[in-house]
N, C-alpha and C. Protein backbone atom coordinates (compact mmCIF):
# COMPACT_ATOMS: atom_id res chain seq x y z
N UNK A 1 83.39 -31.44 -194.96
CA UNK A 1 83.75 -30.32 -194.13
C UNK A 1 82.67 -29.24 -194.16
N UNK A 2 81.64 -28.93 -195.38
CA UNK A 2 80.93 -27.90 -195.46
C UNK A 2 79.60 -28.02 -194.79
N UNK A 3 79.37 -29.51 -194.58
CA UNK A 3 77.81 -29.83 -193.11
C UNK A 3 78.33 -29.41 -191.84
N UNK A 4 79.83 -29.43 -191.83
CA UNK A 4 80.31 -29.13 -190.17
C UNK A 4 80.44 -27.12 -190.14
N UNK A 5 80.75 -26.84 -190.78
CA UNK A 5 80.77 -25.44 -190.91
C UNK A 5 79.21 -24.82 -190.11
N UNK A 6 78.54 -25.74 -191.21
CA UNK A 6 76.94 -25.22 -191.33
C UNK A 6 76.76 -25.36 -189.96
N UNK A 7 76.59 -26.55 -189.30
CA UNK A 7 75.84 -27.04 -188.23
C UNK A 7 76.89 -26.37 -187.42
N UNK A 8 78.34 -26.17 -187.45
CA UNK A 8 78.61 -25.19 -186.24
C UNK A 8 78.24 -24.01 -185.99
N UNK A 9 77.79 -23.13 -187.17
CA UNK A 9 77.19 -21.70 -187.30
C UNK A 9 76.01 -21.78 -186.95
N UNK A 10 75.49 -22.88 -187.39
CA UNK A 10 74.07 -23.15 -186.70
C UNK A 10 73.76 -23.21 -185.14
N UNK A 11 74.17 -23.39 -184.63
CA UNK A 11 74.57 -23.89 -183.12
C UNK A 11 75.14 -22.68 -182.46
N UNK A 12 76.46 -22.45 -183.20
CA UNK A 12 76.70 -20.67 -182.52
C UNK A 12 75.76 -19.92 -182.33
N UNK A 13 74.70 -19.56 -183.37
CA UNK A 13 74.02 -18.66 -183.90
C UNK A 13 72.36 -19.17 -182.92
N UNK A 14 72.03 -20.02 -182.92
CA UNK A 14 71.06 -20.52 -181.97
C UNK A 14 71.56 -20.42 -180.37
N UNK A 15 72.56 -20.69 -180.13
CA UNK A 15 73.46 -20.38 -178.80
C UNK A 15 73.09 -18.90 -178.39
N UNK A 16 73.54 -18.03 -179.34
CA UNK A 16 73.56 -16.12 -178.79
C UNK A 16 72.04 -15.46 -178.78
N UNK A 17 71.20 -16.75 -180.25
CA UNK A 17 69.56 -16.33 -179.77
C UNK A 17 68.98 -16.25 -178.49
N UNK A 18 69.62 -17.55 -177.91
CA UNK A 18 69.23 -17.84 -176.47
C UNK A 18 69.65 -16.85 -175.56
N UNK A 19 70.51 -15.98 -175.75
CA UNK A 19 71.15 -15.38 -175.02
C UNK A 19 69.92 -14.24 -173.83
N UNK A 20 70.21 -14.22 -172.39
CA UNK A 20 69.67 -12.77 -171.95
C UNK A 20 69.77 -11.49 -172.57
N UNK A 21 68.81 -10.88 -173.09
CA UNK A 21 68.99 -9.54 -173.67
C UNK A 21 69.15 -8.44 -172.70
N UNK A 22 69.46 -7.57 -173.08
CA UNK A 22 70.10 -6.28 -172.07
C UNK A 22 68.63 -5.66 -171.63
N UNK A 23 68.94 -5.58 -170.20
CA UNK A 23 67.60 -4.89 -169.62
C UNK A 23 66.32 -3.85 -170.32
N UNK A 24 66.92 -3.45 -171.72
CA UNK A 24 66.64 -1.64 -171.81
C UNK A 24 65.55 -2.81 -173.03
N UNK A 25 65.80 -3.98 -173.76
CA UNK A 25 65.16 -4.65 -174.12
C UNK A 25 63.62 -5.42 -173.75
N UNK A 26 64.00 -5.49 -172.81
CA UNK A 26 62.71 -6.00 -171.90
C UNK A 26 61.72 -4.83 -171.56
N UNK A 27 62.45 -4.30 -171.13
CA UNK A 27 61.74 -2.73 -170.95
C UNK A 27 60.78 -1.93 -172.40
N UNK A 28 61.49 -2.03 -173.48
CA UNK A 28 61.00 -1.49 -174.84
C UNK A 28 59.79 -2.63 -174.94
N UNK A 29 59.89 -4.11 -174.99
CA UNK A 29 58.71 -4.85 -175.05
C UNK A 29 57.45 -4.30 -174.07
N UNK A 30 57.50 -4.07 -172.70
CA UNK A 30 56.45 -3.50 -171.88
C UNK A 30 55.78 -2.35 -172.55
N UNK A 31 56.38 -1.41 -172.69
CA UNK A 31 56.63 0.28 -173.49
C UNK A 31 55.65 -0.43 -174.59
N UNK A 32 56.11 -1.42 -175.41
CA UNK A 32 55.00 -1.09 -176.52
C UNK A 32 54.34 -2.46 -176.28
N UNK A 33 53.74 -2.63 -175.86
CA UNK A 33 52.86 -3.54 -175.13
C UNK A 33 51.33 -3.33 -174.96
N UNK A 34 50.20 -4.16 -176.01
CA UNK A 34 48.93 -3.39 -176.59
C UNK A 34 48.32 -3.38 -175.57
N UNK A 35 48.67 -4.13 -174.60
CA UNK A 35 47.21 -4.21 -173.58
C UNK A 35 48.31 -3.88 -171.96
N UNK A 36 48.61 -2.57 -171.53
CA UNK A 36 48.81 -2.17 -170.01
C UNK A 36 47.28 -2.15 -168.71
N UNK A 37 47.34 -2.33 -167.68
CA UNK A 37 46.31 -2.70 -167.35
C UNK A 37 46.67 -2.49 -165.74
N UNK A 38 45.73 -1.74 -164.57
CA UNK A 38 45.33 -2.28 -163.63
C UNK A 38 44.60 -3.28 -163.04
N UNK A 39 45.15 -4.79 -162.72
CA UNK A 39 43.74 -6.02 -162.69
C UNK A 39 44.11 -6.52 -161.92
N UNK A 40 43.13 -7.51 -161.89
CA UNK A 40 42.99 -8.85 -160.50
C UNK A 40 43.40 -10.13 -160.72
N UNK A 41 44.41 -10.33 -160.50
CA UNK A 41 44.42 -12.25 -161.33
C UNK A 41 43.20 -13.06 -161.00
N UNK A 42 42.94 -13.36 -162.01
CA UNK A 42 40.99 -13.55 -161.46
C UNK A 42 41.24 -15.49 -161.70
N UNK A 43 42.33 -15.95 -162.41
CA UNK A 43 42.49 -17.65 -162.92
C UNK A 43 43.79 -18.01 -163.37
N UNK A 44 44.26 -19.19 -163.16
CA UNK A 44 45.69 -19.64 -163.62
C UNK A 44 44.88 -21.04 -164.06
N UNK A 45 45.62 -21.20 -165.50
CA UNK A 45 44.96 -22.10 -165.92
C UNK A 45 46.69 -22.83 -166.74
N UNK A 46 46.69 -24.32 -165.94
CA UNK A 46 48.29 -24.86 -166.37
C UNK A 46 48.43 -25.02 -168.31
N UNK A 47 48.65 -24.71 -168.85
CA UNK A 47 48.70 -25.06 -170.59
C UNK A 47 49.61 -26.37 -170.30
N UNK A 48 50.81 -26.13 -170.05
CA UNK A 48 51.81 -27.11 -169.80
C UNK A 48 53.03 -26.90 -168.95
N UNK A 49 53.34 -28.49 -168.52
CA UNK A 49 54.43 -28.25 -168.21
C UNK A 49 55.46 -29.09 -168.36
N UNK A 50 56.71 -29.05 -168.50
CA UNK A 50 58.02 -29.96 -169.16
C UNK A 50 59.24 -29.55 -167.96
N UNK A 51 60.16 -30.73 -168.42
CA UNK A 51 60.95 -30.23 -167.51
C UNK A 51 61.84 -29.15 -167.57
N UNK A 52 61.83 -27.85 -168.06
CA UNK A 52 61.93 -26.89 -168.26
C UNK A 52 61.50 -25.61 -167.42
N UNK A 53 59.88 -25.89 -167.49
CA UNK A 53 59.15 -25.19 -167.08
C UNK A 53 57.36 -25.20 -167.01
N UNK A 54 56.46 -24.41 -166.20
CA UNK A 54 55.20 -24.26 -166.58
C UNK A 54 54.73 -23.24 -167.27
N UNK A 55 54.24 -23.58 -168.43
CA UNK A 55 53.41 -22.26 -169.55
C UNK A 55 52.09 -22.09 -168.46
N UNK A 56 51.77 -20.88 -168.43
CA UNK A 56 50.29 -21.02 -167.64
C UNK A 56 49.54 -19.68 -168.61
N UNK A 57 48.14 -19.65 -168.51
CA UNK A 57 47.13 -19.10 -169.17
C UNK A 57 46.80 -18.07 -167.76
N UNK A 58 46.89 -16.73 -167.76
CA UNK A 58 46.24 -16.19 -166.82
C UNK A 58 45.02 -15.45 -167.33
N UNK A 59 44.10 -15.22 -166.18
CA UNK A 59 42.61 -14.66 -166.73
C UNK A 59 43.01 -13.24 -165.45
N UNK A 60 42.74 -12.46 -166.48
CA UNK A 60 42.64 -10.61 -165.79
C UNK A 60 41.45 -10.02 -165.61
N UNK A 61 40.73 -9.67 -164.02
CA UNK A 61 39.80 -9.27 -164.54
C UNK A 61 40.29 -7.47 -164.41
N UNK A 62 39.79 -6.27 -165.20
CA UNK A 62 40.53 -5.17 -165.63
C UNK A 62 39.59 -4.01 -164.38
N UNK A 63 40.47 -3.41 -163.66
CA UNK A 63 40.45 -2.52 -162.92
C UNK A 63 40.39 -1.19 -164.00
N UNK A 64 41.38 -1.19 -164.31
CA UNK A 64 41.82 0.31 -165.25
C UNK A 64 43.02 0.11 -166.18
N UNK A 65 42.42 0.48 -167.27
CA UNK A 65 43.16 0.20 -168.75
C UNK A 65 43.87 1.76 -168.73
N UNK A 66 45.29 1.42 -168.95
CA UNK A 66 46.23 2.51 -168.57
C UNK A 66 46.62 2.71 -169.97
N UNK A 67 46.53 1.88 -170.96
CA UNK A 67 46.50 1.79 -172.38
C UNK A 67 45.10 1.70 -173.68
N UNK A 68 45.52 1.30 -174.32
CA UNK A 68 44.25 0.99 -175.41
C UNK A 68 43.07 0.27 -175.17
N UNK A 69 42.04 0.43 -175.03
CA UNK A 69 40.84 -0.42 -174.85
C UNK A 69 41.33 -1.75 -174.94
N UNK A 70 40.98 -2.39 -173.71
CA UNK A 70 41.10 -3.87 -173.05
C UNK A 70 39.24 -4.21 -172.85
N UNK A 71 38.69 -5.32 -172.99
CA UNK A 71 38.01 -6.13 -172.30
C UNK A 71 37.96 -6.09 -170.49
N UNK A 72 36.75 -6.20 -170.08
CA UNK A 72 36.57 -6.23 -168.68
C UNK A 72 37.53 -7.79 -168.16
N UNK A 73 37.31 -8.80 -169.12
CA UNK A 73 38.28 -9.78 -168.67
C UNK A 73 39.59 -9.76 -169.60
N UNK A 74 40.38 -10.03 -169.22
CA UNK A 74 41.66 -10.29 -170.73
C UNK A 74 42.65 -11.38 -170.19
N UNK A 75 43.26 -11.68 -171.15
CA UNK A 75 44.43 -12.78 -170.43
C UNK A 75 45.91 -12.50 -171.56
N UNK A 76 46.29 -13.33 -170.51
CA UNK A 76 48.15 -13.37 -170.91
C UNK A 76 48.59 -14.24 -169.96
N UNK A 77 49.94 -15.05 -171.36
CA UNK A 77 50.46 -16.00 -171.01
C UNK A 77 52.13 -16.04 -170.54
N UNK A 78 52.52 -16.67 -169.42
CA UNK A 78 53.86 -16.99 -169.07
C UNK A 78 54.46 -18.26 -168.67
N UNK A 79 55.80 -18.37 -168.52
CA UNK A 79 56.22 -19.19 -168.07
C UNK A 79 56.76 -19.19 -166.76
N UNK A 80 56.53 -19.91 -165.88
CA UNK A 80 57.15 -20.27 -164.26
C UNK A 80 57.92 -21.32 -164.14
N UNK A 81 58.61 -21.44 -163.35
CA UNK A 81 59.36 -22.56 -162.75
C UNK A 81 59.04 -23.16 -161.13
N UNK A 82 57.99 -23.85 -161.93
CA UNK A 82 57.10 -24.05 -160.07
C UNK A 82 57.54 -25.97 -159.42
N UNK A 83 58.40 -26.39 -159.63
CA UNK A 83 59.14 -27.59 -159.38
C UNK A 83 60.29 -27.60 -159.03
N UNK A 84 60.84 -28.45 -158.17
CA UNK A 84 62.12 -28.58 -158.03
C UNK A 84 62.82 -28.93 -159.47
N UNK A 85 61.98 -30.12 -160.04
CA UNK A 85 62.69 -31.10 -161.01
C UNK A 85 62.89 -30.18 -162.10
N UNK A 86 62.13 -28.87 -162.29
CA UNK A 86 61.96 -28.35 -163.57
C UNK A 86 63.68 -26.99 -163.88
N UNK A 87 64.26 -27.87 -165.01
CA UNK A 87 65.76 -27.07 -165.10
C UNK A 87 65.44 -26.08 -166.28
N UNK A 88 65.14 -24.37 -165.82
CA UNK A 88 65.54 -23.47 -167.00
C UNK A 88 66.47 -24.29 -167.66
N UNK A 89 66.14 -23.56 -168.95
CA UNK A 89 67.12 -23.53 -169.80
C UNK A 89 67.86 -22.15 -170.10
N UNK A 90 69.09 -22.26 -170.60
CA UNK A 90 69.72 -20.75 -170.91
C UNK A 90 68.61 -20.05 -171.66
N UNK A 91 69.16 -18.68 -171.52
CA UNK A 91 67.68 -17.49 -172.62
C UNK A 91 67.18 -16.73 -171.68
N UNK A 92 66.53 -16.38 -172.37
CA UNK A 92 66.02 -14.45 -172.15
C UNK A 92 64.64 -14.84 -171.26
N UNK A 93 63.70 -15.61 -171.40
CA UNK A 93 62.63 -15.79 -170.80
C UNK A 93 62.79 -15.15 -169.25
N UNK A 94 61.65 -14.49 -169.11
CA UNK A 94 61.41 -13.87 -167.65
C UNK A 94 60.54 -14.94 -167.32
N UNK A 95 60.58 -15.25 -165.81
CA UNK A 95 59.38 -15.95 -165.26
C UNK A 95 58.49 -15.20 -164.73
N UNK A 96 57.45 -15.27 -165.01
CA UNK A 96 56.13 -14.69 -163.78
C UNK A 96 55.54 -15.75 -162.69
N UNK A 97 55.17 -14.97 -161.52
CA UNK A 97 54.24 -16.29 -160.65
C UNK A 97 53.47 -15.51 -160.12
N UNK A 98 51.84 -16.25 -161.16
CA UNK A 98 50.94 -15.31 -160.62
C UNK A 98 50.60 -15.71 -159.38
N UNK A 99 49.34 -15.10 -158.91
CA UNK A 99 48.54 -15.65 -157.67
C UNK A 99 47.01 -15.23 -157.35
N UNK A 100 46.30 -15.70 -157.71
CA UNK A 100 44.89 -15.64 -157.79
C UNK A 100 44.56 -14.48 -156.67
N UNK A 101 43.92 -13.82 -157.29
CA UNK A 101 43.69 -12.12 -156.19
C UNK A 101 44.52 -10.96 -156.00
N UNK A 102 45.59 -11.37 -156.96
CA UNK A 102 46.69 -10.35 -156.35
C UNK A 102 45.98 -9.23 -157.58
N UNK A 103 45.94 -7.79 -156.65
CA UNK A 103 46.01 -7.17 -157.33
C UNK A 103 47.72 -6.58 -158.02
N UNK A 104 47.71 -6.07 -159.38
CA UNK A 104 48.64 -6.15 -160.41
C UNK A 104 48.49 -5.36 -161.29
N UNK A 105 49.78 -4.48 -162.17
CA UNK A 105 50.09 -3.70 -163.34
C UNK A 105 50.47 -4.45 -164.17
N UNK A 106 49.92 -5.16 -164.86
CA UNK A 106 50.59 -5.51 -165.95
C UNK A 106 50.41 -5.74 -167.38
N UNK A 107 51.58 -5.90 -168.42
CA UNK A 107 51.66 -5.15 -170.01
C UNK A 107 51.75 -6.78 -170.10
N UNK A 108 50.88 -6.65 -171.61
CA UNK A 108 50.82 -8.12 -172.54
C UNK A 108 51.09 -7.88 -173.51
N UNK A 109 51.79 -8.16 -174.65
CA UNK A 109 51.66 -8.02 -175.84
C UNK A 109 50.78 -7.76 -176.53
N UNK A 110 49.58 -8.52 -176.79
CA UNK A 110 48.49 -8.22 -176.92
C UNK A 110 47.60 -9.08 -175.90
N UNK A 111 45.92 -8.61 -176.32
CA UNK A 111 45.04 -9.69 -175.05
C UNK A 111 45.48 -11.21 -175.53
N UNK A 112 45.55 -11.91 -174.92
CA UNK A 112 46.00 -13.32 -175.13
C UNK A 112 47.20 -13.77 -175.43
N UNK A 113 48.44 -12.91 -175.44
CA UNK A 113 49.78 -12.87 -175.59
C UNK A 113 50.41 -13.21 -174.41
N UNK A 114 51.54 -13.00 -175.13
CA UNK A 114 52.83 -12.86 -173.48
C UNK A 114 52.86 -11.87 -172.59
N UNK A 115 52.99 -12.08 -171.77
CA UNK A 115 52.77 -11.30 -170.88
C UNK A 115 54.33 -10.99 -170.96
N UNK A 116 54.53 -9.30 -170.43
CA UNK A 116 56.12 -8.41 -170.53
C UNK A 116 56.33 -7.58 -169.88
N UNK A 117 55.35 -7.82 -168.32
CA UNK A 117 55.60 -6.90 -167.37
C UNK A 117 54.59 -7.74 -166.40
N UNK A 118 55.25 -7.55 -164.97
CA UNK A 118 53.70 -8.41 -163.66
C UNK A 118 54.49 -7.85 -162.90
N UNK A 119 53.34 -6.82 -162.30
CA UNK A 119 54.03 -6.05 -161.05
C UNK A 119 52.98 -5.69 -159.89
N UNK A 120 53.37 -6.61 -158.75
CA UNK A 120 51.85 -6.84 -157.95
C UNK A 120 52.36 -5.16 -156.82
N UNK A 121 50.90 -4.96 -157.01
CA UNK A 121 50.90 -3.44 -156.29
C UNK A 121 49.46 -3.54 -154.92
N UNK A 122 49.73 -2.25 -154.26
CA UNK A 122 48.91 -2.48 -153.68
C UNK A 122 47.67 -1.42 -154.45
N UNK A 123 46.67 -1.19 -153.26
CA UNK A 123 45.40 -0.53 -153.89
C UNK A 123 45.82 0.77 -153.69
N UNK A 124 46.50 1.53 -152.61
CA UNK A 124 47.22 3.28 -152.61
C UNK A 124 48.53 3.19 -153.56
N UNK A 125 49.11 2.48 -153.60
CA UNK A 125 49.99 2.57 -155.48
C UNK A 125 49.53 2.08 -156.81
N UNK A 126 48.33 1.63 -156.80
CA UNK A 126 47.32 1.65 -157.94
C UNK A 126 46.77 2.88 -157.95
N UNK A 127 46.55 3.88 -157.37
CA UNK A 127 46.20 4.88 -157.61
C UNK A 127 47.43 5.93 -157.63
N UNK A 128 48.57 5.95 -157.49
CA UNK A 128 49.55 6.17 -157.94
C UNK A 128 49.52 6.13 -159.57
N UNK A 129 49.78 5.11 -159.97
CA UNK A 129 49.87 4.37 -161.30
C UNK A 129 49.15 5.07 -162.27
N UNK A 130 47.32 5.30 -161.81
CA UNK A 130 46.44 5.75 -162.63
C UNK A 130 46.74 7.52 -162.64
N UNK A 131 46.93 7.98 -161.68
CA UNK A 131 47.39 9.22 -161.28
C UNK A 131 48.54 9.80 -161.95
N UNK A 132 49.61 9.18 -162.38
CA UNK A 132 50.58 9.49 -162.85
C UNK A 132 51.24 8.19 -163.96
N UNK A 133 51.34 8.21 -164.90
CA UNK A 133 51.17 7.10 -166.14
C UNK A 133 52.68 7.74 -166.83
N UNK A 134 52.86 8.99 -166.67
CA UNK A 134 53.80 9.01 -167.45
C UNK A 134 55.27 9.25 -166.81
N UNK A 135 54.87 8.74 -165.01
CA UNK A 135 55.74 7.91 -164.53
C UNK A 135 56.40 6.43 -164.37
N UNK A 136 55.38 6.39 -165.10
CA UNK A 136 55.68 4.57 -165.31
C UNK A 136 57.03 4.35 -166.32
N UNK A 137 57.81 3.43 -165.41
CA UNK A 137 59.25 2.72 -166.00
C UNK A 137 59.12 1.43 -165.99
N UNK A 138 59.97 1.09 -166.59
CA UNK A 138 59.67 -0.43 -167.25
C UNK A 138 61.51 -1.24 -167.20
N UNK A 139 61.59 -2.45 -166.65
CA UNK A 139 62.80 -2.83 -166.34
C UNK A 139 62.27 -4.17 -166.90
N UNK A 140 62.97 -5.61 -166.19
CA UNK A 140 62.93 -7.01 -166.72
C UNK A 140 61.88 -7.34 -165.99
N UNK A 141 60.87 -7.72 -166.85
CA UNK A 141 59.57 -7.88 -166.49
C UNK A 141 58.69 -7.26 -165.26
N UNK A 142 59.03 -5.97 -164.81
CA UNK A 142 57.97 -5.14 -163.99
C UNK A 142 58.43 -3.74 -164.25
N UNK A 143 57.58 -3.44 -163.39
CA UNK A 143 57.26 -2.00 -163.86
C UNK A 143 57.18 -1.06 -162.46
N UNK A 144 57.75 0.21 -162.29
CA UNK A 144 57.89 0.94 -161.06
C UNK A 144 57.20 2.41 -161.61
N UNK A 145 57.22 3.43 -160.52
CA UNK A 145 57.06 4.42 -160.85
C UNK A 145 58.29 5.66 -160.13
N UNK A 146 58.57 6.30 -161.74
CA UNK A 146 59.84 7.20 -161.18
C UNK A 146 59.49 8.07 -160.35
N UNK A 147 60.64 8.29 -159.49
CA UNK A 147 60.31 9.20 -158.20
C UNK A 147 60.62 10.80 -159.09
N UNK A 148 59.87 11.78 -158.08
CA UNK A 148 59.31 13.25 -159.14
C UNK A 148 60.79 13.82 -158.13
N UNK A 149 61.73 14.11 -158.80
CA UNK A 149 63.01 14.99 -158.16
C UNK A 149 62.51 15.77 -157.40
């Protein structure tokens, strides 16, 4: 009886890991997020893919570092769901889908991390962005700027 206990707590408890976290969560990951950035998706490079999903490698080249000293190139990694065949699984994972040229705001964990924010902008709300920084809000994986009352 005491392996069935285990392995059911085990299973519960791996079950609620998976769980979607509350918006204000996703948001605190962006917020402290080492590398924020105005850039160019400059490469998508596939790492893998399962039937789940695609991990992809993106290459940034950096417009304007809205945070801590970044590299002229930097990267960050996500997952997409670019297949019919490919079934999420339950969990918190945000998808991103980049696109080579788009210009973009977005927070990585660190350079070569996860990416925890992709928010394709244009070039007159990129200067928004740089203009006003401590309008920047942060929701499930993007990022807006609050309107001034």
């Amino acid at each position: 009886m005491g392996y069935r206990f285990f392995f059911c707590l085990f299973f519960c408890l791996s079950s609620s890991a998976q769980a979607v976290m509350p918006p204000d969560f996703y948001a605190r990951l962006a917020e402290n997020s080492g590398v924020k950035a105005i850039a160019r998706v400059a490469d998508i490079e596939i790492l893998e893919k399962n039937r789940r999903s695609t991990q992809k490698r993106v290459r940034f080249e950096l417009i304007h570092s809205m945070g801590p000293p970044v590299g002229e190139v930097f990267y960050g990694t996500c997952f997409s769901v670019d297949y019919s065949w490919q079934q999420p699984g339950e969990g918190g994972t945000i998808y991103f889908y980049p696109v080579r040229g788009v210009l973009v705001f977005v927070t990585i964990a660190a350079d070569g991390g996860s990416i925890t924010s992709y928010t394709p902008i244009t070039e007159k709300s990129a200067g928004l962005f740089v203009q006003n920084p401590e309008r920047i809000r942060y929701g499930m994986g993007r990022a807006w700027l609050e309107e001034i009352p």
